[in-house]
N, C-alpha and C. Protein backbone atom coordinates (compact mmCIF):
# COMPACT_ATOMS: atom_id res chain seq x y z
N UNK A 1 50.52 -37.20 -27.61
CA UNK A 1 50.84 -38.63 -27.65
C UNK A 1 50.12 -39.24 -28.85
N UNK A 2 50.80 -40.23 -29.29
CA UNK A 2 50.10 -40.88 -30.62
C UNK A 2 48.94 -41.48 -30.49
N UNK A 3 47.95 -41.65 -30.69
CA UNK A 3 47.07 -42.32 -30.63
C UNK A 3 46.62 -43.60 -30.79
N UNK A 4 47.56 -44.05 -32.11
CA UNK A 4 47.77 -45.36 -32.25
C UNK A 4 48.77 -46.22 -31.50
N UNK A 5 49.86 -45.38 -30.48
CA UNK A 5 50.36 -45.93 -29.99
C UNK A 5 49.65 -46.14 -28.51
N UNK A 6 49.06 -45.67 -27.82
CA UNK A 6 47.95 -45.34 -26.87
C UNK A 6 47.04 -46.77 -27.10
N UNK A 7 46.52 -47.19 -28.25
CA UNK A 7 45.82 -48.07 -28.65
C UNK A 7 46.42 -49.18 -28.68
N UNK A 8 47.63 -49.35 -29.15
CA UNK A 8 48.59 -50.77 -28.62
C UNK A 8 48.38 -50.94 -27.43
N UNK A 9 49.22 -49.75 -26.64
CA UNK A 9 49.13 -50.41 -25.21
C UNK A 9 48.28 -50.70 -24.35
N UNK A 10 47.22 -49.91 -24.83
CA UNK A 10 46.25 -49.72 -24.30
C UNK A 10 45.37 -51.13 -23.94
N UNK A 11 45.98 -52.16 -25.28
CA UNK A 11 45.35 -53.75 -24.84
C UNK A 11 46.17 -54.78 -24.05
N UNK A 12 47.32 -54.25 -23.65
CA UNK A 12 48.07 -54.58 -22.42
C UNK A 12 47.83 -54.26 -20.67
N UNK A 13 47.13 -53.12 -21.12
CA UNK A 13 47.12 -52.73 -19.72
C UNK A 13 46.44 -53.14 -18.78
N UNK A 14 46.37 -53.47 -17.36
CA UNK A 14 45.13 -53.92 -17.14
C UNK A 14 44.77 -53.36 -15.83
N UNK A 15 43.91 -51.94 -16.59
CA UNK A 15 43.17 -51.27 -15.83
C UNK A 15 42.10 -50.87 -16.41
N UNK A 16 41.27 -49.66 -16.08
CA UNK A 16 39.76 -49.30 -16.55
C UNK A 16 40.31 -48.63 -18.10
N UNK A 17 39.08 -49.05 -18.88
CA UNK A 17 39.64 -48.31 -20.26
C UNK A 17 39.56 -46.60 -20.00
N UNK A 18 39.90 -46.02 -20.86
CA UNK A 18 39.90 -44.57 -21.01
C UNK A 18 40.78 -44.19 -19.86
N UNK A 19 41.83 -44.93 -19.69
CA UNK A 19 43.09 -44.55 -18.89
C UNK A 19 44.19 -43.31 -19.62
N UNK A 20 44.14 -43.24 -21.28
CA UNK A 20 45.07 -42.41 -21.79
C UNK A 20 45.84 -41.96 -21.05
N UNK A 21 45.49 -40.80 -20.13
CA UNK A 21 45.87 -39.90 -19.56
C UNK A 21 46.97 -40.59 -18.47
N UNK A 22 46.64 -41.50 -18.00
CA UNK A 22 47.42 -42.54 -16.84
C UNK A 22 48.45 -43.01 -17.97
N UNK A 23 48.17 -43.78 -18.78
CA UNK A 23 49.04 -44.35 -19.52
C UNK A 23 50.17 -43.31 -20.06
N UNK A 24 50.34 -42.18 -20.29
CA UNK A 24 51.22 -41.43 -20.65
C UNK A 24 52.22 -41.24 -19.52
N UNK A 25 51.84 -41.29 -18.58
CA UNK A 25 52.67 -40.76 -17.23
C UNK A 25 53.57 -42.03 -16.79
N UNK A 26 52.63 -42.89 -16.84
CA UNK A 26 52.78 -44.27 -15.88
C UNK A 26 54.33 -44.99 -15.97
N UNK A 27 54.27 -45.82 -15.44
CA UNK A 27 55.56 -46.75 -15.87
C UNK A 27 54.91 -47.98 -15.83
N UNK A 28 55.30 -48.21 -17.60
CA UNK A 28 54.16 -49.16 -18.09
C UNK A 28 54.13 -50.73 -16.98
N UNK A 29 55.04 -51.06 -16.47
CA UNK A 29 54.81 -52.22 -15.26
C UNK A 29 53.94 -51.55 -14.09
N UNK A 30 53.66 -50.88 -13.66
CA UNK A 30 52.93 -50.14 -12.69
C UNK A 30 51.28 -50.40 -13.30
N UNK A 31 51.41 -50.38 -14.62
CA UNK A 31 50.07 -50.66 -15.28
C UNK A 31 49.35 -52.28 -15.48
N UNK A 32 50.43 -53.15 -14.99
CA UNK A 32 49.92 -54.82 -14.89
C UNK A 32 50.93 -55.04 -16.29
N UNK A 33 51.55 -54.31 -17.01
CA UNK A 33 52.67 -55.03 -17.66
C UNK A 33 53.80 -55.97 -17.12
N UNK A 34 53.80 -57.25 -17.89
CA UNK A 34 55.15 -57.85 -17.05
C UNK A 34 55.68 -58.23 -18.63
N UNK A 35 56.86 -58.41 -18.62
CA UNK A 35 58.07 -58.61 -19.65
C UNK A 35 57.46 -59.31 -20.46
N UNK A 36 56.69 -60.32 -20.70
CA UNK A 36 55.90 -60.94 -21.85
C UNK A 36 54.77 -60.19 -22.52
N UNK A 37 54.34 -58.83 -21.68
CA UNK A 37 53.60 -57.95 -22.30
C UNK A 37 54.09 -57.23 -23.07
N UNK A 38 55.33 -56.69 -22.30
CA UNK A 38 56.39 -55.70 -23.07
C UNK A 38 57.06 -56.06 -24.35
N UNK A 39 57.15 -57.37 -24.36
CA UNK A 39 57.56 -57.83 -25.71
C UNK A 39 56.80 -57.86 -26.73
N UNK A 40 55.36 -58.61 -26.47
CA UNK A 40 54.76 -58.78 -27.29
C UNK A 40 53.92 -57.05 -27.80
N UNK A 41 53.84 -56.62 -27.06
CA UNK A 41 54.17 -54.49 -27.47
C UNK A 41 54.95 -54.50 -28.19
N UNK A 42 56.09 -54.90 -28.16
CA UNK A 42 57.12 -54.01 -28.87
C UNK A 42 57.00 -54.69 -30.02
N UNK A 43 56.61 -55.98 -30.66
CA UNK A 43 56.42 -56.56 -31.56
C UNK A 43 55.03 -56.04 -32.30
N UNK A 44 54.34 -55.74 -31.39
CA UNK A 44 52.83 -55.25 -32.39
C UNK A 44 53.60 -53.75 -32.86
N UNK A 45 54.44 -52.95 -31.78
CA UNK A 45 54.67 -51.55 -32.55
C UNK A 45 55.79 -51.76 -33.73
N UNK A 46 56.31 -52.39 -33.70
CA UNK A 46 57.17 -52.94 -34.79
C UNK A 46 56.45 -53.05 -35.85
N UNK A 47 55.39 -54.20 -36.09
CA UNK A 47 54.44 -54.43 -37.40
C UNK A 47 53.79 -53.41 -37.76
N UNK A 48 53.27 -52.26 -36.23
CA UNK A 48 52.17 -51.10 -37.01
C UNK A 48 52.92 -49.97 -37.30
N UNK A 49 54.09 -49.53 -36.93
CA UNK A 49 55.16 -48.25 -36.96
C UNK A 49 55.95 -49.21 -38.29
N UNK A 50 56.53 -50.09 -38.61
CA UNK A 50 57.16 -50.75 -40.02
C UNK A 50 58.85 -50.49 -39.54
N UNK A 51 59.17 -50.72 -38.25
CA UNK A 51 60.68 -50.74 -37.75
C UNK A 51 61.08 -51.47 -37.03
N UNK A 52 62.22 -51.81 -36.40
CA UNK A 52 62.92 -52.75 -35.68
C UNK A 52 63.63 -52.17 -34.66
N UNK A 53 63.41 -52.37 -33.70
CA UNK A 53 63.92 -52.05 -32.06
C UNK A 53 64.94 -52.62 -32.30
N UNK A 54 66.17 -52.26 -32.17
CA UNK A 54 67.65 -52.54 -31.99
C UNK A 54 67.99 -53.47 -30.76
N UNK A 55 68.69 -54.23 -30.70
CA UNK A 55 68.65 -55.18 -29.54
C UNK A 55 69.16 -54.88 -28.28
N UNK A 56 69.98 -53.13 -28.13
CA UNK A 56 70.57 -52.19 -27.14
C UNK A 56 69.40 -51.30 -26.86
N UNK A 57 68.04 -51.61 -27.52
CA UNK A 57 67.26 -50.88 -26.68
C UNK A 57 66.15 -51.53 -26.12
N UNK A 58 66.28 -52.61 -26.30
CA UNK A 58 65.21 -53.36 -25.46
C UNK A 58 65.60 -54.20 -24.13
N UNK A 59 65.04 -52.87 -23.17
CA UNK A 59 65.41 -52.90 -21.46
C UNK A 59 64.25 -52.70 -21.24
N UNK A 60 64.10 -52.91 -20.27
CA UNK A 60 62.91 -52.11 -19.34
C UNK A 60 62.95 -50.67 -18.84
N UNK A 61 64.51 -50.80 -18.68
CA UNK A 61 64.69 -49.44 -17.87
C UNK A 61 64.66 -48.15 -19.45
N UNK A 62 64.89 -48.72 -20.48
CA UNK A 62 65.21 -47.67 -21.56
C UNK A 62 63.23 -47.96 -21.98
N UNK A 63 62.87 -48.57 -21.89
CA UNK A 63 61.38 -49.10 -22.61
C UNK A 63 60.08 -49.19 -21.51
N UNK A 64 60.19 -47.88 -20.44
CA UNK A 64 59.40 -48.37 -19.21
C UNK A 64 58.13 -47.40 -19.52
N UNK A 65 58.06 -46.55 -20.19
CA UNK A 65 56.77 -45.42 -20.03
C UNK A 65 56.32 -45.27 -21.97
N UNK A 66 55.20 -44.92 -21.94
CA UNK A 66 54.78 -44.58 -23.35
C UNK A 66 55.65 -43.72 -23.67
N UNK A 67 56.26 -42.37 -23.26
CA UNK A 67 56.39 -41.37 -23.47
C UNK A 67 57.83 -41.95 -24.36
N UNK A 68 58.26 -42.99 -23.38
CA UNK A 68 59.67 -43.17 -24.05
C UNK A 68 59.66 -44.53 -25.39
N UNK A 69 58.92 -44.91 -25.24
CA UNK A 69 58.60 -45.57 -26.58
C UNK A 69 58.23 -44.72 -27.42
N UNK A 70 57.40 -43.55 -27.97
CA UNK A 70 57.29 -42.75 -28.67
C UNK A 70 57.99 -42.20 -28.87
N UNK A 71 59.07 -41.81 -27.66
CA UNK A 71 60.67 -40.83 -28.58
C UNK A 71 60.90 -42.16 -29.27
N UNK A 72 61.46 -42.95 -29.21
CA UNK A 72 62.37 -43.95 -29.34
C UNK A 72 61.77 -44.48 -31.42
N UNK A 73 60.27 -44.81 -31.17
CA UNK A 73 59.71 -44.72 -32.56
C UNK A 73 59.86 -44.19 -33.18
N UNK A 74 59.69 -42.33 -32.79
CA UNK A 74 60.29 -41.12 -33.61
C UNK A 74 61.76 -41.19 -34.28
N UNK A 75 62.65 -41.75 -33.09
CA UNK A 75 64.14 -41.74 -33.83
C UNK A 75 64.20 -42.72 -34.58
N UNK A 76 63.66 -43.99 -34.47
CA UNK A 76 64.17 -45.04 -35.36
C UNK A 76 63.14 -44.57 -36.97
N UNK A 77 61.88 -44.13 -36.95
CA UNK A 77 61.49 -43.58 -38.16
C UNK A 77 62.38 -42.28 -38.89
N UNK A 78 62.60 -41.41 -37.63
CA UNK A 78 63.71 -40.58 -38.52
C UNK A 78 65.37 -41.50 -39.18
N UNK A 79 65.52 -42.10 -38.46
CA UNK A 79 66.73 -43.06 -39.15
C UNK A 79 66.46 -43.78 -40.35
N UNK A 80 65.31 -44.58 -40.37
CA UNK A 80 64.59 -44.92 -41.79
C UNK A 80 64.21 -43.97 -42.48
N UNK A 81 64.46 -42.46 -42.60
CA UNK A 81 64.35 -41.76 -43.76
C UNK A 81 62.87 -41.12 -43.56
């Protein structure tokens, strides 16, 4: 898992720090995320990754776990070249 992406969410979450390991599995609302967290996430990974979440992928159900924000980063950086 990325590390820097771990570190975004990681200031959303609101549980004990040094969760990593939780946070990879989890479903990031299970972690005290609610939809104004999730946004403002997807806006910090936007500024620190340098891409734009397409407006067909911002669900909850497509955007619920780290694991799947990190594919999802991966493809839109492979699409930017």
């Amino acid at each position: 898992m990325d590390k820097r992406l771990l570190e975004l969410i990681d200031k959303y979450v609101q549980t004990s720090e040094g969760m990593s390991e939780q946070i990879v599995d989890s479903n990031l609302s299970d972690l005290g995320l609610d939809s104004f967290a999730i946004i403002s996430l997807i806006l910090d990974i936007e500024e620190a990754y340098s891409i734009k979440f397409p407006e067909e992928l911002l669900s909850l159900e497509k955007l619920s776990t780290a694991k799947e924000f990190e594919y999802i980063i991966q493809e839109l950086q492979n699409k930017a070249g």
